[in-house]
C-alpha atoms as a PDB file:
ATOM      1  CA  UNK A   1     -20.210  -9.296  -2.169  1.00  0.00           C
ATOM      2  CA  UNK A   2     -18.694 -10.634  -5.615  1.00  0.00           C
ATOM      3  CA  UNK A   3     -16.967 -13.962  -5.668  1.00  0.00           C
ATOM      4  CA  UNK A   4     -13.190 -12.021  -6.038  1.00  0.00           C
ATOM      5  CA  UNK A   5     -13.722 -10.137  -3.249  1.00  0.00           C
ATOM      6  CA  UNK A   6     -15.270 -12.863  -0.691  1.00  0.00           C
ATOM      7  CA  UNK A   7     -11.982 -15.030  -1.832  1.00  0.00           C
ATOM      8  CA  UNK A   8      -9.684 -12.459  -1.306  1.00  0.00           C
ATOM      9  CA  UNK A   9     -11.290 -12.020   2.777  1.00  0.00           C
ATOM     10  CA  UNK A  10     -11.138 -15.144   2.863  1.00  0.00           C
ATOM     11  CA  UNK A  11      -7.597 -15.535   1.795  1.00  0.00           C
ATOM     12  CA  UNK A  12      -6.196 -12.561   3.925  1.00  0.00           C
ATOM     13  CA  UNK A  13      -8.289 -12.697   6.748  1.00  0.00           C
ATOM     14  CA  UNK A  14     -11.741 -10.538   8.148  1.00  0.00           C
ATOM     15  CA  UNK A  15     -11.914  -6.867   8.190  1.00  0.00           C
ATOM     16  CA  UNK A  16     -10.878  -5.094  11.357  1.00  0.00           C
ATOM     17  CA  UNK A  17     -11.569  -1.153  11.818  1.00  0.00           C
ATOM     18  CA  UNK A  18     -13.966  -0.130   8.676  1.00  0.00           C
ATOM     19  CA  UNK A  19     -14.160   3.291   7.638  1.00  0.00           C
ATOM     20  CA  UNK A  20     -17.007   3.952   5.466  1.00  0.00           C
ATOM     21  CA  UNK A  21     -15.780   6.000   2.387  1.00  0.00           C
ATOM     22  CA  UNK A  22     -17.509   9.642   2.276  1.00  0.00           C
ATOM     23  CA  UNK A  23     -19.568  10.725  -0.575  1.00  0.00           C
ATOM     24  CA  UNK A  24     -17.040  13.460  -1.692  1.00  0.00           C
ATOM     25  CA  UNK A  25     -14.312  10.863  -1.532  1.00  0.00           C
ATOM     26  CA  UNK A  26     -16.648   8.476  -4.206  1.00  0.00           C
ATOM     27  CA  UNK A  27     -17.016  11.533  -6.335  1.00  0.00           C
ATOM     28  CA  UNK A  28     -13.063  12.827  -6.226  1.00  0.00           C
ATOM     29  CA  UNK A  29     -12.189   9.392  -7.928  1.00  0.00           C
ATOM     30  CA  UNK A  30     -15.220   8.809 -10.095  1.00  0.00           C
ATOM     31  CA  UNK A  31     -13.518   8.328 -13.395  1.00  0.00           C
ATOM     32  CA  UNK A  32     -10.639   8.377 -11.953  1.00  0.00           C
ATOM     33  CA  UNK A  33     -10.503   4.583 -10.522  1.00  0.00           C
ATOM     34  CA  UNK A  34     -12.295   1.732 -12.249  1.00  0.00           C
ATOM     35  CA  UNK A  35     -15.534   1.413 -10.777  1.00  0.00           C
ATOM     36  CA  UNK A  36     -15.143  -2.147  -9.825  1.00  0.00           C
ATOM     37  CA  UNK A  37     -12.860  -0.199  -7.040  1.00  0.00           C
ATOM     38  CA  UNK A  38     -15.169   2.309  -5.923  1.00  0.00           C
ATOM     39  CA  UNK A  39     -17.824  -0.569  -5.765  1.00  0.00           C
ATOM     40  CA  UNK A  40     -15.674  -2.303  -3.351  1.00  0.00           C
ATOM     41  CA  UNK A  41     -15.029   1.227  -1.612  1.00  0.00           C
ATOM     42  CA  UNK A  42     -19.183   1.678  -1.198  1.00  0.00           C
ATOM     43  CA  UNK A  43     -19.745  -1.934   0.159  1.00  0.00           C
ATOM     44  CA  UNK A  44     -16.991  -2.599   2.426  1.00  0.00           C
ATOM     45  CA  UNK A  45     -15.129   0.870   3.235  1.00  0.00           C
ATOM     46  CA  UNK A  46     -11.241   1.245   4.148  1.00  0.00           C
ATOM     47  CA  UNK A  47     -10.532  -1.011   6.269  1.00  0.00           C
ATOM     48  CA  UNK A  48      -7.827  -3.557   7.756  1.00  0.00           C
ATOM     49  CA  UNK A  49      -7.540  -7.209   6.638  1.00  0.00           C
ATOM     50  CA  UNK A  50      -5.957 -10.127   8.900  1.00  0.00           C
ATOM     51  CA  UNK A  51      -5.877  -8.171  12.124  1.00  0.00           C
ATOM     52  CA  UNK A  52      -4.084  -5.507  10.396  1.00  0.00           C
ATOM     53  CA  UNK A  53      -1.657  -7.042   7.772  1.00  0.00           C
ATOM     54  CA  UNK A  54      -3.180  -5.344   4.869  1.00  0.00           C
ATOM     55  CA  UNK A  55      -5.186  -1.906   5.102  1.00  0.00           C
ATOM     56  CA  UNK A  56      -7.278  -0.736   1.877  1.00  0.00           C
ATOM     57  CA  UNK A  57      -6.528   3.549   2.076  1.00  0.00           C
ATOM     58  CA  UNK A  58      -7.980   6.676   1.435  1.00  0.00           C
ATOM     59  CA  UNK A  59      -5.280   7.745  -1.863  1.00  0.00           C
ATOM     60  CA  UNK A  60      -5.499  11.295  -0.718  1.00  0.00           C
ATOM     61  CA  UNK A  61      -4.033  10.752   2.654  1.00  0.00           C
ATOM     62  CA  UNK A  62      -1.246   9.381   1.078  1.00  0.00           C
ATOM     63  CA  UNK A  63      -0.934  11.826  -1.586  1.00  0.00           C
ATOM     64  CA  UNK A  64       2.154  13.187  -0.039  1.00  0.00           C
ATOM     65  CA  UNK A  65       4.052   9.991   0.631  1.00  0.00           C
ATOM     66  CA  UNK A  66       3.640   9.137  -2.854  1.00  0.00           C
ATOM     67  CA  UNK A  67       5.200  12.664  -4.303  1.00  0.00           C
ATOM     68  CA  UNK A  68       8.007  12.539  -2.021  1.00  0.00           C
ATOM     69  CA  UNK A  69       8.395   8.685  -2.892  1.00  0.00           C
ATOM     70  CA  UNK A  70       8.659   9.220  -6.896  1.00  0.00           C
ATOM     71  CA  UNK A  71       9.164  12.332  -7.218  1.00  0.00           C
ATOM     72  CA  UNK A  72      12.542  12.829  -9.230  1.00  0.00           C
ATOM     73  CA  UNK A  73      12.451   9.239  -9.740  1.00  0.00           C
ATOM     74  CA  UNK A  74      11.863   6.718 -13.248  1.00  0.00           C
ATOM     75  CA  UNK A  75       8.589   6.582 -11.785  1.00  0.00           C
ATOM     76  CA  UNK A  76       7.674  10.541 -12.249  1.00  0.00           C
ATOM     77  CA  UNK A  77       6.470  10.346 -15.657  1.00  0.00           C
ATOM     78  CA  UNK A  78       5.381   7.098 -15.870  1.00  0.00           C
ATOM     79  CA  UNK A  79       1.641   7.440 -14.802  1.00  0.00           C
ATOM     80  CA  UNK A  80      -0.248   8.986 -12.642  1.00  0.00           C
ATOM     81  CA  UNK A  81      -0.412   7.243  -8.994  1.00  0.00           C
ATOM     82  CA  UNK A  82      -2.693   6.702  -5.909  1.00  0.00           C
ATOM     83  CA  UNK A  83      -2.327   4.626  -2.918  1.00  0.00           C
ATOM     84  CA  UNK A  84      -4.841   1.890  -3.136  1.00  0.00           C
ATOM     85  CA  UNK A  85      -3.588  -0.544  -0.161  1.00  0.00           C
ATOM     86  CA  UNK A  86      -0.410  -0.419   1.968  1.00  0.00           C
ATOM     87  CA  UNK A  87       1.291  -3.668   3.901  1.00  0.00           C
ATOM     88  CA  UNK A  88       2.276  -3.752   7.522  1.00  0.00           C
ATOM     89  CA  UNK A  89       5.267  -2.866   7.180  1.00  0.00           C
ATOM     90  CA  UNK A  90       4.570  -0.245   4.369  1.00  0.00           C
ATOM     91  CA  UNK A  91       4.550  -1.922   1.520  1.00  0.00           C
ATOM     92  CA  UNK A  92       2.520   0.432  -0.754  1.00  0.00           C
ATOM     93  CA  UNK A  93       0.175  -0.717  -3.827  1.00  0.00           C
ATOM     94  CA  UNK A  94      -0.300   1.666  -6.224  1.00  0.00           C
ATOM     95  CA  UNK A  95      -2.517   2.133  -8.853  1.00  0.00           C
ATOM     96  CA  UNK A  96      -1.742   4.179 -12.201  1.00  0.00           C
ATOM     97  CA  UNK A  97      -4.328   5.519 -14.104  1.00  0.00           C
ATOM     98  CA  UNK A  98      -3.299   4.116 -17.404  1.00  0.00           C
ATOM     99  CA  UNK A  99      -1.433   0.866 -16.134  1.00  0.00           C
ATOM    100  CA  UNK A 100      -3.630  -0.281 -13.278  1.00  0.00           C
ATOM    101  CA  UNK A 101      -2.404  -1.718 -10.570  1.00  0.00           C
ATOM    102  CA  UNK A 102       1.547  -1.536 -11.952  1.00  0.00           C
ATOM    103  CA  UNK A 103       3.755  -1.134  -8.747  1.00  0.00           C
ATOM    104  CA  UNK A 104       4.436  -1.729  -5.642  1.00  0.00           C
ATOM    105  CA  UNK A 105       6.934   0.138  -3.343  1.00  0.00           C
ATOM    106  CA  UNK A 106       8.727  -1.527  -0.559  1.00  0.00           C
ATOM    107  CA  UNK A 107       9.466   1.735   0.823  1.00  0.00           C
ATOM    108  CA  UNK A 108      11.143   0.055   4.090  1.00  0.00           C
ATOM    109  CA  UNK A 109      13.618  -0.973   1.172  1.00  0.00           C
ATOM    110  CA  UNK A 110      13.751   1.225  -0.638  1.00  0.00           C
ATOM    111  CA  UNK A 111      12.781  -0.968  -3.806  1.00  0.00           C
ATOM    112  CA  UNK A 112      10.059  -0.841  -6.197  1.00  0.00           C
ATOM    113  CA  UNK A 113       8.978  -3.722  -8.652  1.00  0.00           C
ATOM    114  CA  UNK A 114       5.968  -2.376 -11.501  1.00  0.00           C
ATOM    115  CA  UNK A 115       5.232  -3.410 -15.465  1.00  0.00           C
ATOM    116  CA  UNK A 116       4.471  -0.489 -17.845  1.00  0.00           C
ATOM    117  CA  UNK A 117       1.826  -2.645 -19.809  1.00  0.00           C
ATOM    118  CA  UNK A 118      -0.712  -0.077 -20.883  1.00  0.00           C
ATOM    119  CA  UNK A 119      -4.547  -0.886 -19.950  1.00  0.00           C
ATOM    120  CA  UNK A 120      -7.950  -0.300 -21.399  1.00  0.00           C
ATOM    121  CA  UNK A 121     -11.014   1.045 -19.367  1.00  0.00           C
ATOM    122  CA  UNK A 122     -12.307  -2.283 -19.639  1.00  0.00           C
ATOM    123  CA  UNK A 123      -9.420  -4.199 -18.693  1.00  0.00           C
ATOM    124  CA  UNK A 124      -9.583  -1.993 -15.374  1.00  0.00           C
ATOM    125  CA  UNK A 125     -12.265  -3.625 -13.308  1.00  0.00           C
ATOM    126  CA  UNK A 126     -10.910  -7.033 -13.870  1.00  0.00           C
ATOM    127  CA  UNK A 127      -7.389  -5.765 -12.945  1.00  0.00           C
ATOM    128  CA  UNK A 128      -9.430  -4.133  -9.602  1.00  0.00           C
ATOM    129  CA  UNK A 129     -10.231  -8.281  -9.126  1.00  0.00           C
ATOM    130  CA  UNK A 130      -6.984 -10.218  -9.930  1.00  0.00           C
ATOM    131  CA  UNK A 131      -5.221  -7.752  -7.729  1.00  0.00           C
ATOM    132  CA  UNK A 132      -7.414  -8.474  -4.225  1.00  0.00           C
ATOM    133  CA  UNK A 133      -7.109 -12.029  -5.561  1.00  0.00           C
ATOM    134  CA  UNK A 134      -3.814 -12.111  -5.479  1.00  0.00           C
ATOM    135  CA  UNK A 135      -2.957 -11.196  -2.022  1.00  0.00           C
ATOM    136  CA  UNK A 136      -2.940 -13.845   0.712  1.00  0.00           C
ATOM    137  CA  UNK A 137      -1.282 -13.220   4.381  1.00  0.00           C
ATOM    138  CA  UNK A 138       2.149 -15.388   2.727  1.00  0.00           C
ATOM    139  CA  UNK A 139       2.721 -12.690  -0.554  1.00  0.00           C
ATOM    140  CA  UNK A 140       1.989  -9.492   1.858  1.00  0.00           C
ATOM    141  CA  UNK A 141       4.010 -10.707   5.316  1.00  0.00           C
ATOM    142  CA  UNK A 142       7.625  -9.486   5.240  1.00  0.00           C
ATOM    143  CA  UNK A 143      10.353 -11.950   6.579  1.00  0.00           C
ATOM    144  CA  UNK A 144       7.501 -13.273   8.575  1.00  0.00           C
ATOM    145  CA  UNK A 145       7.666 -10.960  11.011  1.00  0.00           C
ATOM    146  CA  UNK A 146       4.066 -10.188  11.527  1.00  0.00           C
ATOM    147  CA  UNK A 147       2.547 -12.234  13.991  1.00  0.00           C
ATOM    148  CA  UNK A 148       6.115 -11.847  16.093  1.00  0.00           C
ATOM    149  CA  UNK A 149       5.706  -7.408  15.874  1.00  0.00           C
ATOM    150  CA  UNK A 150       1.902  -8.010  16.627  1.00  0.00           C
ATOM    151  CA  UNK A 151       2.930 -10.271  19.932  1.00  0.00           C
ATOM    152  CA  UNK A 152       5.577  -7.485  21.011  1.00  0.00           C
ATOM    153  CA  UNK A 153       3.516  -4.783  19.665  1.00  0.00           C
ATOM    154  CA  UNK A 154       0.053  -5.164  19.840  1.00  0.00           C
ATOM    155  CA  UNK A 155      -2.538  -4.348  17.388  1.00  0.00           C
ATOM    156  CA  UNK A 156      -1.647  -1.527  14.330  1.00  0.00           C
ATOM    157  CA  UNK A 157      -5.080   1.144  14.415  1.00  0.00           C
ATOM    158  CA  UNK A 158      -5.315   2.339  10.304  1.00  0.00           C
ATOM    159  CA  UNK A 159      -2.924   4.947  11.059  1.00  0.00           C
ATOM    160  CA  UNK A 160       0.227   3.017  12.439  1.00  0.00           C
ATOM    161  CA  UNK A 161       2.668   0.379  10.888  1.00  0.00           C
ATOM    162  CA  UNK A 162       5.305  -2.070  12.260  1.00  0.00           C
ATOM    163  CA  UNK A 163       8.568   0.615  11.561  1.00  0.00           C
ATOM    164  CA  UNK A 164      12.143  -0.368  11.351  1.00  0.00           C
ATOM    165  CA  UNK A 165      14.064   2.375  13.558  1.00  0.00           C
ATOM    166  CA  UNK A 166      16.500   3.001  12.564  1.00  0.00           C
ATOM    167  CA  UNK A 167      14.606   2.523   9.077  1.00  0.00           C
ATOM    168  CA  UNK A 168      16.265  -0.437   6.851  1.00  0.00           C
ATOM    169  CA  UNK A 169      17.122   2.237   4.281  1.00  0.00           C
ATOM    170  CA  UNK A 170      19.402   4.318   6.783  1.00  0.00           C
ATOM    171  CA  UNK A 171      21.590   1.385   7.545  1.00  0.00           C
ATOM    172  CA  UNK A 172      19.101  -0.189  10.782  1.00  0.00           C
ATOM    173  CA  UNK A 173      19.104  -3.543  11.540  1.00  0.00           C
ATOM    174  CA  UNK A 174      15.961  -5.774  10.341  1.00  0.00           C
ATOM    175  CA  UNK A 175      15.351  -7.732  13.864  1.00  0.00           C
ATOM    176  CA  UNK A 176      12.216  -7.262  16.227  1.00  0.00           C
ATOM    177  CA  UNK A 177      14.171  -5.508  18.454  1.00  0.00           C
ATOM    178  CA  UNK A 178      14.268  -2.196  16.500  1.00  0.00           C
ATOM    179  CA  UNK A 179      10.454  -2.386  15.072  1.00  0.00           C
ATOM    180  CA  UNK A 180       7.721  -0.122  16.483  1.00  0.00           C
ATOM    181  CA  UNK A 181       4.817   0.839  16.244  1.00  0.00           C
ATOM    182  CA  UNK A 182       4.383   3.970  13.919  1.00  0.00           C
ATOM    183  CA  UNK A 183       2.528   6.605  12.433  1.00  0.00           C
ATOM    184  CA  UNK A 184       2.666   5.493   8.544  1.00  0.00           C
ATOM    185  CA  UNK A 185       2.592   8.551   6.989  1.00  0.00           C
ATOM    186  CA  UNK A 186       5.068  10.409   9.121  1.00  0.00           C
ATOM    187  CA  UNK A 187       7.310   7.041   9.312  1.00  0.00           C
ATOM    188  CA  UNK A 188       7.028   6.656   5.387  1.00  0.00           C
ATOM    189  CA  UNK A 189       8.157  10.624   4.852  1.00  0.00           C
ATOM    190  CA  UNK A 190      10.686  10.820   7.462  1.00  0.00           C
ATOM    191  CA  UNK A 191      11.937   7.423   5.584  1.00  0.00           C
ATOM    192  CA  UNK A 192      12.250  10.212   2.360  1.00  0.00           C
ATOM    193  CA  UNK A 193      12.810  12.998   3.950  1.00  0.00           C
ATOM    194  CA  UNK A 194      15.833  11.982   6.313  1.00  0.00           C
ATOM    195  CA  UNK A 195      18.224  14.733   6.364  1.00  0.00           C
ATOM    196  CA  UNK A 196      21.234  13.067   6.003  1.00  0.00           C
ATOM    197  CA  UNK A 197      20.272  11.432   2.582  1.00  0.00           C
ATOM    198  CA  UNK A 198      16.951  13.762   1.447  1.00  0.00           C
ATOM    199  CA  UNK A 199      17.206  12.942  -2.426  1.00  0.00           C
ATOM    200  CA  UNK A 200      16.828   9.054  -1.493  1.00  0.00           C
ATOM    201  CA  UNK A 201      14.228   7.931  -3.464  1.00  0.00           C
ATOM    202  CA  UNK A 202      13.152   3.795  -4.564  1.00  0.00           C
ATOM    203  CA  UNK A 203      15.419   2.414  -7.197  1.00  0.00           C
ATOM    204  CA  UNK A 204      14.820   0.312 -10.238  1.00  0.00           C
ATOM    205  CA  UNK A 205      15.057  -3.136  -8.784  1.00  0.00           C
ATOM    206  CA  UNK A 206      12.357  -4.329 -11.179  1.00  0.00           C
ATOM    207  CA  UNK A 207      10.817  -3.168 -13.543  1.00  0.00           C
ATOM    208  CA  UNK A 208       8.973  -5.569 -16.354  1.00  0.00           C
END
């Protein structure tokens, strides 16, 4: 394990519910994702960090979250983006393939924040590092509502996150008393997909 990596467990917390990453998976994004990633991918799988807080992905699960998320948005023609590493409460990390690891959506908010700095292929395996080193149980938490949703709510398994429901977007309340426990993907596209508003899509909070 490389120095970045063993700080950034160490930081967030031990891995809970590994998946080991399939061959076909490792080929799909060979040249694709830096390879510093796809080391990390071969040694430690997709897994969740800090009994859940923060869960490393497989992209192409995601795939359609991340189309319905952008799609007709600023975002669209930016890059092209994969899933990486969601939050809890579904904050997603993305990674582009020219810009690295350039936004994050807080899809719960419907708010993105990103940087359209451009990126070498040898600038990409040290961005792979300084973004696991930068995340920590504080920077990833939202409102600091994790340990209370995990109390009420027990454990998330790598499908499920801590939902607002009525989601925040949609005009529900952000308390404990309307979070569940939900299946991301369908949570995160019904969060898009909601009838009454289908076009909504994350705005340009902030974008550097």
């Amino acid at each position: 394990m490389d120095e970045a990596y063993s700080l950034f467990i160490e930081q967030m917390g031990e891995p809970v519910f590994r998946q080991e990453v399939p061959l076909s998976s490792m080929e799909r994004y060979k040249g694709v994702m830096p390879e510093k990633l796809l080391e990390y991918w071969k040694e430690h799988g997709w897994c969740g960090y800090g009994e859940g807080l923060f869960w490393t992905v497989d992209p192409q699960e995601y795939e359609g979250v991340i189309a319905s998320l952008i799609n007709g948005s600023k975002l669209e023609n930016r890059d092209k983006y994969h899933l990486v590493a969601r939050g809890a409460f579904g904050d997603l990390y993305l990674f582009g393939e020219n810009t690295g690891f350039s936004v994050k959506i807080l899809a719960h908010l419907s708010r993105y924040r990103g940087s359209e700095y451009q990126l070498t292929a040898n600038d990409m395996n040290r961005e792979v590092q300084s973004f696991f080193l930068s995340k920590d149980k504080e920077s990833v938490d939202f409102d600091d509502m994790f340990e209370p949703a995990k109390k009420k709510l027990g454990i998330l398994d790598p499908t499920e996150m801590y939902g607002f429901v009525p989601a925040l977007t949609f005009g529900g309340p952000c308390d404990l008393a309307h979070l569940e426990k939900v299946n991301a993907v369908e949570h995160l596209l019904g969060s898009v997909r909601n009838p009454e508003k289908p076009n909504r899509h994350p705005s340009d909070a902030e974008f550097l």
